[in-house]
PDB file of N, CA and C in Angstrom:
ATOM      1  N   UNK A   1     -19.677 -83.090 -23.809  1.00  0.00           N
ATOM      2  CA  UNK A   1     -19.659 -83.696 -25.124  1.00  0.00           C
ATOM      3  C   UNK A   1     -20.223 -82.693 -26.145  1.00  0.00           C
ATOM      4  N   UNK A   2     -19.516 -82.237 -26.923  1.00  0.00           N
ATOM      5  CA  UNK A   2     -19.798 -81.317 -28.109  1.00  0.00           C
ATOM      6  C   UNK A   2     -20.493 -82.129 -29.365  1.00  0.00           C
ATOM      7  N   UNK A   3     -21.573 -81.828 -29.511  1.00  0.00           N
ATOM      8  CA  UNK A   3     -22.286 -82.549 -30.991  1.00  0.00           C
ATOM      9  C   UNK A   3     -21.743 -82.172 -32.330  1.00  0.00           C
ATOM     10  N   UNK A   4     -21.714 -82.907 -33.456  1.00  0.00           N
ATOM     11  CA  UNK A   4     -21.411 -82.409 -34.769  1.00  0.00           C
ATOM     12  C   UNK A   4     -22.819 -81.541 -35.256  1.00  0.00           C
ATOM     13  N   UNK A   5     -22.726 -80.090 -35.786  1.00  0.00           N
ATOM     14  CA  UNK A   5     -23.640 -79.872 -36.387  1.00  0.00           C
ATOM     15  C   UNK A   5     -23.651 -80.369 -37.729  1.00  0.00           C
ATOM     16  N   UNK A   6     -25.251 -80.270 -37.972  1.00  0.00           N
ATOM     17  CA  UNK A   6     -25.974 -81.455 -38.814  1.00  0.00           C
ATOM     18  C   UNK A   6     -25.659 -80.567 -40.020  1.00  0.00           C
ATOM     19  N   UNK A   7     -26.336 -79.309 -40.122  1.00  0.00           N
ATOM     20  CA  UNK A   7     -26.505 -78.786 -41.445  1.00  0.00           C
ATOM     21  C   UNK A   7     -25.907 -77.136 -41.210  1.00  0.00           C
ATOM     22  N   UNK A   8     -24.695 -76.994 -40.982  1.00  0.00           N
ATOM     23  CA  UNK A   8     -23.768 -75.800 -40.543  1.00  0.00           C
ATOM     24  C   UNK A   8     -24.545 -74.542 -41.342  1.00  0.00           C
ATOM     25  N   UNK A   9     -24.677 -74.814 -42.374  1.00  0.00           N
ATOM     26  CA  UNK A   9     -25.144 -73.343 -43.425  1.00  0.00           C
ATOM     27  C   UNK A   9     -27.154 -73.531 -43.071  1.00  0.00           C
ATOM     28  N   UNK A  10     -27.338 -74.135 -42.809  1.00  0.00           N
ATOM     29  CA  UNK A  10     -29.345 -73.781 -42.299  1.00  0.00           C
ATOM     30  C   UNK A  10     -29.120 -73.217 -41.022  1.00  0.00           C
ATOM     31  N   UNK A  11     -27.979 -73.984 -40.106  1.00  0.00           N
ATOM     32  CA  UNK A  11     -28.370 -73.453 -38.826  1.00  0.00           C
ATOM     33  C   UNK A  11     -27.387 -72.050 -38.303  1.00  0.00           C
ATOM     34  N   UNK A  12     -26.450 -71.552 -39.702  1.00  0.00           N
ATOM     35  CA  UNK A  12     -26.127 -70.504 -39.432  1.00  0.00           C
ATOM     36  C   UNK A  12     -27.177 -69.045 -40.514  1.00  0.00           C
ATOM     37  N   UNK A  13     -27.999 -70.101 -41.394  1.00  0.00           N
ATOM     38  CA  UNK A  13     -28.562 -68.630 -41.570  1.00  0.00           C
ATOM     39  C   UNK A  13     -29.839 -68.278 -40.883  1.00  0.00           C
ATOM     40  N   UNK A  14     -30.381 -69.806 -40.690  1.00  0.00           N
ATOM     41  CA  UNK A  14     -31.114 -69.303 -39.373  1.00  0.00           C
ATOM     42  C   UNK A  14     -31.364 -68.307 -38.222  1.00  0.00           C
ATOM     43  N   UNK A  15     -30.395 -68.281 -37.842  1.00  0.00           N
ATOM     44  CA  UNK A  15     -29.224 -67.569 -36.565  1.00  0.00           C
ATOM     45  C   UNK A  15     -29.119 -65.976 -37.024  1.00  0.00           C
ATOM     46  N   UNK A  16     -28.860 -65.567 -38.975  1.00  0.00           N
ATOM     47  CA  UNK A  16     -28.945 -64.289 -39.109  1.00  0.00           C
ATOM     48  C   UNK A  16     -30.428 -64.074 -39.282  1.00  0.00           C
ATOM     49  N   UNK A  17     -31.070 -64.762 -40.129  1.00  0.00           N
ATOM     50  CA  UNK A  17     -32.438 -63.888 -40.227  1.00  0.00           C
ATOM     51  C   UNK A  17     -32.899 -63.865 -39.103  1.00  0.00           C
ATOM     52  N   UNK A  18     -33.460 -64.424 -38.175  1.00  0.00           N
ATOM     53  CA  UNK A  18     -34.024 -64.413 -36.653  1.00  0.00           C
ATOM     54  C   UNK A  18     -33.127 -62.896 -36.058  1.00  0.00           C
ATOM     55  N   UNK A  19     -31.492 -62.939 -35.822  1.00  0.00           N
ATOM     56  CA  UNK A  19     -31.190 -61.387 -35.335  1.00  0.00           C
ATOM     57  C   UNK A  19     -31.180 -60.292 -36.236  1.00  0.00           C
ATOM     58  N   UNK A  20     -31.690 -60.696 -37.666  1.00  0.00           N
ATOM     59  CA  UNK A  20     -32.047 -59.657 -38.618  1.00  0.00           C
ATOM     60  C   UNK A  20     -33.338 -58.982 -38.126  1.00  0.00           C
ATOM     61  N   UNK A  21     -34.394 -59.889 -37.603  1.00  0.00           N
ATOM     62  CA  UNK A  21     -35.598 -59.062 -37.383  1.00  0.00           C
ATOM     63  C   UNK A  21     -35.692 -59.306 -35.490  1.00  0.00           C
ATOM     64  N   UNK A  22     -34.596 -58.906 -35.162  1.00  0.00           N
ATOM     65  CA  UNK A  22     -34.556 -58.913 -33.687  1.00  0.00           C
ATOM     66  C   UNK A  22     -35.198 -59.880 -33.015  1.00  0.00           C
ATOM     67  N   UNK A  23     -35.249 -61.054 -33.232  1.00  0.00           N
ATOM     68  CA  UNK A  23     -36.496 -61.724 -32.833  1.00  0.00           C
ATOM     69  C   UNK A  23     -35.440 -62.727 -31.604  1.00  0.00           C
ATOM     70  N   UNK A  24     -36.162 -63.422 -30.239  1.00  0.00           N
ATOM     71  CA  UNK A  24     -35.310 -64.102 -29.288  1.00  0.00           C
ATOM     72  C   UNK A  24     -35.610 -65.766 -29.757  1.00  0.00           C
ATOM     73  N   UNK A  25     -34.906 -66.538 -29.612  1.00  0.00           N
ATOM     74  CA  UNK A  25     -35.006 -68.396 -29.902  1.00  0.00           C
ATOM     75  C   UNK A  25     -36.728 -68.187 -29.042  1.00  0.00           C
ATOM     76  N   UNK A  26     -36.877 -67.144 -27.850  1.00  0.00           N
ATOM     77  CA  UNK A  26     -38.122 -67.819 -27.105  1.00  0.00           C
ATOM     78  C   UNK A  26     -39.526 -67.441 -28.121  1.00  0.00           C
ATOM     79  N   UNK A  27     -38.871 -66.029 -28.972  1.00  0.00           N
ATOM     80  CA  UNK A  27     -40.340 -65.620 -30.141  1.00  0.00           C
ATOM     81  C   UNK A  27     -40.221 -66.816 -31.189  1.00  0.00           C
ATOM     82  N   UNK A  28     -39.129 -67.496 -31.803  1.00  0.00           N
ATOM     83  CA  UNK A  28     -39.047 -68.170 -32.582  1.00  0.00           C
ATOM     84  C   UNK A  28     -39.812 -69.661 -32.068  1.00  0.00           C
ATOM     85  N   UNK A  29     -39.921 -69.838 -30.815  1.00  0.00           N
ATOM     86  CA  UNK A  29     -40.317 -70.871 -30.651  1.00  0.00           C
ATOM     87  C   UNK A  29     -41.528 -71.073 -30.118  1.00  0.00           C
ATOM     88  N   UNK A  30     -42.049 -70.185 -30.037  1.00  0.00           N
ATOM     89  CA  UNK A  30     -43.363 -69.542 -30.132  1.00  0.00           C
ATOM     90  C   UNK A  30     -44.343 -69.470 -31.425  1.00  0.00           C
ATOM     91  N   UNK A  31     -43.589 -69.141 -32.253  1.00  0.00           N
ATOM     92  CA  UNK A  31     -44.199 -69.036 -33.826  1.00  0.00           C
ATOM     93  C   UNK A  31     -44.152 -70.777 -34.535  1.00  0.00           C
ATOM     94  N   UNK A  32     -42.890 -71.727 -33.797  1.00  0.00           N
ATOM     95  CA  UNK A  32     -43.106 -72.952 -34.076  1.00  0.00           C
ATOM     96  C   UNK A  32     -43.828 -73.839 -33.382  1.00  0.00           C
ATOM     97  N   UNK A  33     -44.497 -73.068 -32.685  1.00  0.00           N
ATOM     98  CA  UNK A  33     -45.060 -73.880 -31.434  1.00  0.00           C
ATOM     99  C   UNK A  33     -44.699 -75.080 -30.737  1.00  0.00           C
ATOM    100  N   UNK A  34     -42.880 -74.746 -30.571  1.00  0.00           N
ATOM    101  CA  UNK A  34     -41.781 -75.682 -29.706  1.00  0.00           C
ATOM    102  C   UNK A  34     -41.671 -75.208 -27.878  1.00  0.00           C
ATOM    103  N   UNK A  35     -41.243 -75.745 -28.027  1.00  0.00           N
ATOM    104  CA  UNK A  35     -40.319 -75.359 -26.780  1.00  0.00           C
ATOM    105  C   UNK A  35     -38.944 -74.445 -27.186  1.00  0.00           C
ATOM    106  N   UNK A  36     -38.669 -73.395 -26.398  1.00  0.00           N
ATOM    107  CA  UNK A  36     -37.507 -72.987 -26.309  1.00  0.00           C
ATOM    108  C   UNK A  36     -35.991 -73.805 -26.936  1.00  0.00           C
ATOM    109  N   UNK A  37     -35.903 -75.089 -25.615  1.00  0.00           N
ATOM    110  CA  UNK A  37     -35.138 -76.379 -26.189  1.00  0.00           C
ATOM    111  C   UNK A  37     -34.843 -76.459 -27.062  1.00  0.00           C
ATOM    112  N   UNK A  38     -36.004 -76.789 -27.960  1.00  0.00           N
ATOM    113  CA  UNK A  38     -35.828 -78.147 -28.844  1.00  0.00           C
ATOM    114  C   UNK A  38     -35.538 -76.583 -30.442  1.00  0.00           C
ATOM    115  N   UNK A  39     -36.032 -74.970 -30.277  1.00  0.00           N
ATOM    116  CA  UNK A  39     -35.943 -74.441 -31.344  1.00  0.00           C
ATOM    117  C   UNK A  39     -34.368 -74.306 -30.915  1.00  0.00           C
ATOM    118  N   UNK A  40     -33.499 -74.230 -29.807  1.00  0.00           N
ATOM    119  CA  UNK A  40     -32.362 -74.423 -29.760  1.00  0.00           C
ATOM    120  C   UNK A  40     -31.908 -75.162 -30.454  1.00  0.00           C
ATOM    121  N   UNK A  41     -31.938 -76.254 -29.959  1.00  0.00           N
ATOM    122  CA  UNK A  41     -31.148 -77.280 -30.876  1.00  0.00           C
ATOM    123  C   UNK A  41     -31.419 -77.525 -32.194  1.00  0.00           C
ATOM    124  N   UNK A  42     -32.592 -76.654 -32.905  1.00  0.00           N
ATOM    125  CA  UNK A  42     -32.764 -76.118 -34.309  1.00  0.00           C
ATOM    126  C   UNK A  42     -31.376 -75.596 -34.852  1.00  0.00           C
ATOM    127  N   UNK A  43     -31.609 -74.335 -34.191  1.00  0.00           N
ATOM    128  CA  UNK A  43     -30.508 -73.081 -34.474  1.00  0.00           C
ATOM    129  C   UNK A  43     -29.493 -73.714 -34.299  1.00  0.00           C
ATOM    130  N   UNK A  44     -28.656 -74.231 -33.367  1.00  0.00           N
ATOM    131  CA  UNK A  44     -27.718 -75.254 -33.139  1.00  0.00           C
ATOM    132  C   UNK A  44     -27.023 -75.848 -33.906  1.00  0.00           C
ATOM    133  N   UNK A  45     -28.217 -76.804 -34.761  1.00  0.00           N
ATOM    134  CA  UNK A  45     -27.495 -77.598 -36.038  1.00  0.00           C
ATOM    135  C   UNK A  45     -27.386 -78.948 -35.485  1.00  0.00           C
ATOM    136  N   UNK A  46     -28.484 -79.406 -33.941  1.00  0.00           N
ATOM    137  CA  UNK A  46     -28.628 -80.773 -33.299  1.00  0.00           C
ATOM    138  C   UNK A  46     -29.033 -81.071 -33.742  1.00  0.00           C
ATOM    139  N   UNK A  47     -30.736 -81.287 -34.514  1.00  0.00           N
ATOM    140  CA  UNK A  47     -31.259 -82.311 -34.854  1.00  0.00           C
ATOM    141  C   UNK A  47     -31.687 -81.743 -36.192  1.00  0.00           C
ATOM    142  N   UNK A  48     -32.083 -82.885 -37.080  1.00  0.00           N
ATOM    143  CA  UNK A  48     -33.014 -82.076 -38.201  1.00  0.00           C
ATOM    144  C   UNK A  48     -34.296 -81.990 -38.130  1.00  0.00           C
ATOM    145  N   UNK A  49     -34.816 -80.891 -39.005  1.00  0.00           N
ATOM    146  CA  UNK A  49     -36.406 -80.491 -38.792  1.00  0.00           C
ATOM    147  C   UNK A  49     -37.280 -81.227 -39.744  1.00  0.00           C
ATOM    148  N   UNK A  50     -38.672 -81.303 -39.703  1.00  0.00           N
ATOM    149  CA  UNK A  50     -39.076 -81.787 -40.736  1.00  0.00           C
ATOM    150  C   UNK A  50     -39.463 -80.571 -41.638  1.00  0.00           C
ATOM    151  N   UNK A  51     -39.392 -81.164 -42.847  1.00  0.00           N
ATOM    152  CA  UNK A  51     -39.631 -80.473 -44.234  1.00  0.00           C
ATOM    153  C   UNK A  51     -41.003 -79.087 -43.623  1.00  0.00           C
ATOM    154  N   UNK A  52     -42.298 -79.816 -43.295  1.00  0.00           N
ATOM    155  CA  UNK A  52     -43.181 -78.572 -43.120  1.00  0.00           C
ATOM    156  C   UNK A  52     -42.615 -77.438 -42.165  1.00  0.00           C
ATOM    157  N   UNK A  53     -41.882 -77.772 -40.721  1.00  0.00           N
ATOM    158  CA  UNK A  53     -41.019 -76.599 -40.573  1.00  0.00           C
ATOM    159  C   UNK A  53     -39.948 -76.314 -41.340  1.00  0.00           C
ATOM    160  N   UNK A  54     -39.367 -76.430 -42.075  1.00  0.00           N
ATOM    161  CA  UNK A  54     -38.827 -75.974 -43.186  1.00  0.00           C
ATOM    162  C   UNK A  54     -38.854 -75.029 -43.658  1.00  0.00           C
ATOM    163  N   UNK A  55     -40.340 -75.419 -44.310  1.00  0.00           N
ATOM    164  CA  UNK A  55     -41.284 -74.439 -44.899  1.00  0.00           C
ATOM    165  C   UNK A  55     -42.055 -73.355 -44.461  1.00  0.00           C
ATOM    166  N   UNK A  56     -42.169 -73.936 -43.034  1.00  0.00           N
ATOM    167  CA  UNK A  56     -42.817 -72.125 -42.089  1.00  0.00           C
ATOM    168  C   UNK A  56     -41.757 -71.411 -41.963  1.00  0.00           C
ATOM    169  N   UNK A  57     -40.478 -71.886 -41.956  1.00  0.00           N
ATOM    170  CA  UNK A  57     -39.319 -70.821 -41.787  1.00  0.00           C
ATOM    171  C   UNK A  57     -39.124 -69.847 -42.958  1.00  0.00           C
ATOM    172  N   UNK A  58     -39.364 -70.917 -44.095  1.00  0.00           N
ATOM    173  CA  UNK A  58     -38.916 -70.041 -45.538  1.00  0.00           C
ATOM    174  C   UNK A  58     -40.007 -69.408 -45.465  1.00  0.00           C
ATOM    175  N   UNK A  59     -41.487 -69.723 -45.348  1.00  0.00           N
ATOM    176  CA  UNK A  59     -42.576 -68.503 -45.743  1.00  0.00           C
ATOM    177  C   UNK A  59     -42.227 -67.700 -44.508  1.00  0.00           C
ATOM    178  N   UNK A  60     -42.188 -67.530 -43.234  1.00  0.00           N
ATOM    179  CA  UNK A  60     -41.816 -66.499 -42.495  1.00  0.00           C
ATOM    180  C   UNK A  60     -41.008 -65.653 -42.859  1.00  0.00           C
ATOM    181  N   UNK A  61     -39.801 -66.135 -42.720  1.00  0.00           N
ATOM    182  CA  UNK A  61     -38.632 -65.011 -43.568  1.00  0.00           C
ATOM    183  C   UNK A  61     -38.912 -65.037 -44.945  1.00  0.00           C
ATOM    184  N   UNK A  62     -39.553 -64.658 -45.685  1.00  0.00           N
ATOM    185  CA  UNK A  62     -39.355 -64.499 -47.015  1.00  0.00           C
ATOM    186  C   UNK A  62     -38.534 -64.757 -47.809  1.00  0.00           C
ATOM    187  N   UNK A  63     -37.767 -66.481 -47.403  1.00  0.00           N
ATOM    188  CA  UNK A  63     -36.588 -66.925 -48.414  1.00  0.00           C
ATOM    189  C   UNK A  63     -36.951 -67.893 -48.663  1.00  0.00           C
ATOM    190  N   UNK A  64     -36.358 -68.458 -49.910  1.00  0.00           N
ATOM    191  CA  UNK A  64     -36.504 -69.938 -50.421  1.00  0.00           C
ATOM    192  C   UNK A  64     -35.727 -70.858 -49.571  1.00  0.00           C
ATOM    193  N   UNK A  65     -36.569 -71.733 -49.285  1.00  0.00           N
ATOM    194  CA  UNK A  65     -35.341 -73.386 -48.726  1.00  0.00           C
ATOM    195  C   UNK A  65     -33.847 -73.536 -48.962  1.00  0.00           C
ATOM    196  N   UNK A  66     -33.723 -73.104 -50.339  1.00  0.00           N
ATOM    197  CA  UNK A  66     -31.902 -72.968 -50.721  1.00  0.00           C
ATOM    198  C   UNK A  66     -31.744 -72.300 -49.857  1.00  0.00           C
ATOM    199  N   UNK A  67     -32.145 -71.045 -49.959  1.00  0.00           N
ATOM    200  CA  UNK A  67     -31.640 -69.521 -49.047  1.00  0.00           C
ATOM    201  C   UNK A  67     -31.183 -70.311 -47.525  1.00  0.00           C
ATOM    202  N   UNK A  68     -32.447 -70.769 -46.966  1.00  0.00           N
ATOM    203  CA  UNK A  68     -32.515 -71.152 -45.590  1.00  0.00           C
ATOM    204  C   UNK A  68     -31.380 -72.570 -45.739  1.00  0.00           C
ATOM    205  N   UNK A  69     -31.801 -72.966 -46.519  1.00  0.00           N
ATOM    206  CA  UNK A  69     -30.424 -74.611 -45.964  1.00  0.00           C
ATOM    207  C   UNK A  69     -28.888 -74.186 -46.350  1.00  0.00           C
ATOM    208  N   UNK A  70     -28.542 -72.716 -46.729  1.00  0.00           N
ATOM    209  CA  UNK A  70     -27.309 -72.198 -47.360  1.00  0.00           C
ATOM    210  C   UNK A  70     -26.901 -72.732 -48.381  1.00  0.00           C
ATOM    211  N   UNK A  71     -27.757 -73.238 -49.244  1.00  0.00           N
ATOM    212  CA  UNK A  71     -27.435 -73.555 -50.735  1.00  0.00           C
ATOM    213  C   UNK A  71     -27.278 -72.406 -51.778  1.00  0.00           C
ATOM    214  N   UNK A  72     -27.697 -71.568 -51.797  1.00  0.00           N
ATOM    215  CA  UNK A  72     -27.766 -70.604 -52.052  1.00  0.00           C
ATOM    216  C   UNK A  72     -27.248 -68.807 -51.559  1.00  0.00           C
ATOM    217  N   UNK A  73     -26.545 -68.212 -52.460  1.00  0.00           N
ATOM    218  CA  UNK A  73     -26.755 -67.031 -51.199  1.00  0.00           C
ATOM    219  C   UNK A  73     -27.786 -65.990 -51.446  1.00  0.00           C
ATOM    220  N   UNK A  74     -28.620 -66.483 -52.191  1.00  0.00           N
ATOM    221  CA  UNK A  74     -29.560 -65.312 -52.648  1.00  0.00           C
ATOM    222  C   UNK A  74     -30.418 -65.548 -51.582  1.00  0.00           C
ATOM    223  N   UNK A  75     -31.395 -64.341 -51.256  1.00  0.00           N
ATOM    224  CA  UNK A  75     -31.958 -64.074 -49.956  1.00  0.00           C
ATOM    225  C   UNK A  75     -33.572 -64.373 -50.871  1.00  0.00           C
ATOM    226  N   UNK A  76     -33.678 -64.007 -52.403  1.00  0.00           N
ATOM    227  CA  UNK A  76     -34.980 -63.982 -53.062  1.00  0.00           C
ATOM    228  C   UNK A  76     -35.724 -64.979 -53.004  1.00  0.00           C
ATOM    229  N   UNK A  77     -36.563 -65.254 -52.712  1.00  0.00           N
ATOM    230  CA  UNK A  77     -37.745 -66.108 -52.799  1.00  0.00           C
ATOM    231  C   UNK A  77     -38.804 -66.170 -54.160  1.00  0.00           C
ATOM    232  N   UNK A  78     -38.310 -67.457 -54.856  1.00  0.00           N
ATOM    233  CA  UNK A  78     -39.175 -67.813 -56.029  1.00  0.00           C
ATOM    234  C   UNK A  78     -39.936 -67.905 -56.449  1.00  0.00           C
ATOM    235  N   UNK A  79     -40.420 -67.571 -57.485  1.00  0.00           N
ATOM    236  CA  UNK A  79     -42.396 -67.616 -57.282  1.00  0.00           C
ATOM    237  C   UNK A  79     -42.729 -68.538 -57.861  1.00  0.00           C
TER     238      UNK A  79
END
């Protein structure tokens, strides 16, 4: 059974910044203090996250929430 992804443009830019700074789903889920799993089905586009991971993603990578949910294509982060 194939799932619908939830939010196609978060969980595909997800997917570049993470192999932008070489990093594996197991460092990423490490820094969220998940399980492997469940930062899968992050990247994925299975479930949604809550807002404060959201927000550790955008302050980690240095992008705004637009950036990260693909609302945006600017990579800049707002001050």
């Amino acid at each position: 059974m194939t799932r619908e992804i939830i939010l196609p443009g978060f969980s595909a830019k997800l997917k570049e910044l993470r192999k932008a700074r070489n990093l594996t789903q197991k460092n990423m889920a490490e820094l969220l203090q998940c399980t492997v799993r469940y930062y899968q089905m992050i990247e994925y586009g299975q479930i949604n996250i809550p807002v404060s991971t959201l927000l550790i993603l955008a302050n980690y990578f240095g992008v705004s929430t637009d950036c990260l949910l693909g609302l945006t294509g600017s990579m800049a982060k707002e001050e």
